[in-house]
Protein backbone atom coordinates (compact mmCIF):
# COMPACT_ATOMS: atom_id res chain seq x y z
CA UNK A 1 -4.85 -1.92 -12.87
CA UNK A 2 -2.78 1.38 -12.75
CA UNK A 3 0.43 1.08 -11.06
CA UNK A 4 2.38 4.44 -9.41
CA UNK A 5 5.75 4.84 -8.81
CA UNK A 6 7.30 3.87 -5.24
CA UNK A 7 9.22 6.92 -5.21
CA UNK A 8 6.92 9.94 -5.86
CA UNK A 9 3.55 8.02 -6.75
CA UNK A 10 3.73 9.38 -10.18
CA UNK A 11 2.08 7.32 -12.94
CA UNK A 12 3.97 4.20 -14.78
CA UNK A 13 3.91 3.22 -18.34
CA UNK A 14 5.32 -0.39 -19.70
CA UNK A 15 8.39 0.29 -21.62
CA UNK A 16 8.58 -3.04 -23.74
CA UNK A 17 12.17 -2.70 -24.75
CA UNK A 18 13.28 -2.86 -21.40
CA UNK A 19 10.49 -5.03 -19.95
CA UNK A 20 9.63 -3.00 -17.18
CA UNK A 21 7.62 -0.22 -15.75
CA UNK A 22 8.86 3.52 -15.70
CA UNK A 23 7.86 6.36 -14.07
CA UNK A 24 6.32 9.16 -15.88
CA UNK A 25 7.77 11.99 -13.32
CA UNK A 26 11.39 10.79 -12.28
CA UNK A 27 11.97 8.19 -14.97
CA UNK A 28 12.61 5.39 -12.51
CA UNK A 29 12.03 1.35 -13.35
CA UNK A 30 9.98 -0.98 -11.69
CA UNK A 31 9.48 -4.68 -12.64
CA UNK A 32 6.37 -6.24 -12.56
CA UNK A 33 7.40 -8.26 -9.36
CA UNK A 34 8.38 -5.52 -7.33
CA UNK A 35 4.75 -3.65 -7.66
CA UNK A 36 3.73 -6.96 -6.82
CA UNK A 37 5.58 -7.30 -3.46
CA UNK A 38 4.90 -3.54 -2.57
CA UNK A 39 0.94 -3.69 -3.25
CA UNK A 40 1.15 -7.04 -0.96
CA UNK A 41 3.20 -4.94 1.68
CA UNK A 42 0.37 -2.35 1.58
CA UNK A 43 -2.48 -4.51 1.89
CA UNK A 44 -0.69 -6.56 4.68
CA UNK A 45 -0.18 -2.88 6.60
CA UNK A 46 -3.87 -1.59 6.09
CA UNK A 47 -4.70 -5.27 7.39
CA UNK A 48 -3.01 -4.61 10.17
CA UNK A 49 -3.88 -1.40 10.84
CA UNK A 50 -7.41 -2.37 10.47
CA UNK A 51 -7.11 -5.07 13.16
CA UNK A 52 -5.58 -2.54 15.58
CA UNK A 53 -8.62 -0.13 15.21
CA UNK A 54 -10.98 -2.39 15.33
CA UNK A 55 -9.04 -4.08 18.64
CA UNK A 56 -8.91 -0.22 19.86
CA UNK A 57 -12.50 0.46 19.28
CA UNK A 58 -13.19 -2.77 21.42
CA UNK A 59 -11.13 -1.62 24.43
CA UNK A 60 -12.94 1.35 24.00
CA UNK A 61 -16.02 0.44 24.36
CA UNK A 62 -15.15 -2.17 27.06
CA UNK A 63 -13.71 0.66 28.91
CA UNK A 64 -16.54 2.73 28.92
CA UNK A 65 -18.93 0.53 29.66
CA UNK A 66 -17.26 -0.61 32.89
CA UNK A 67 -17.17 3.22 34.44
CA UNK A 68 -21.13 4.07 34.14
């Protein structure tokens, strides 16, 4: 799985000496964890964003249904 940097979503390559992940474009360092925790952020946000469309589409349709 490819990982991007946080910071300007530029590709990251595994520098073994310093046992982490660096950014191809602005040289910053990642560890394996915290790609970990910000992927799980992500998915919990689209989640969630998901629901609320979904909740919003509902309401929609509710709505419209209720003025014919």
């Amino acid at each position: 799985m490819p990982y991007y940097c946080l910071e300007c979503g530029g590709s990251l390559f595994y520098d073994q000496e310093l046992k982490c992940y660096v950014c191809k474009s602005c040289g910053l360092t990642f560890t394996i964890q915290q790609l970990l925790d910000s992927n799980e952020k992500r998915l919990i946000k689209e989640k969630n964003e998901e629901e609320k469309r979904k909740r919003q589409k509902e309401y929609l349709k509710w709505w419209t249904s209720k003025k014919v």
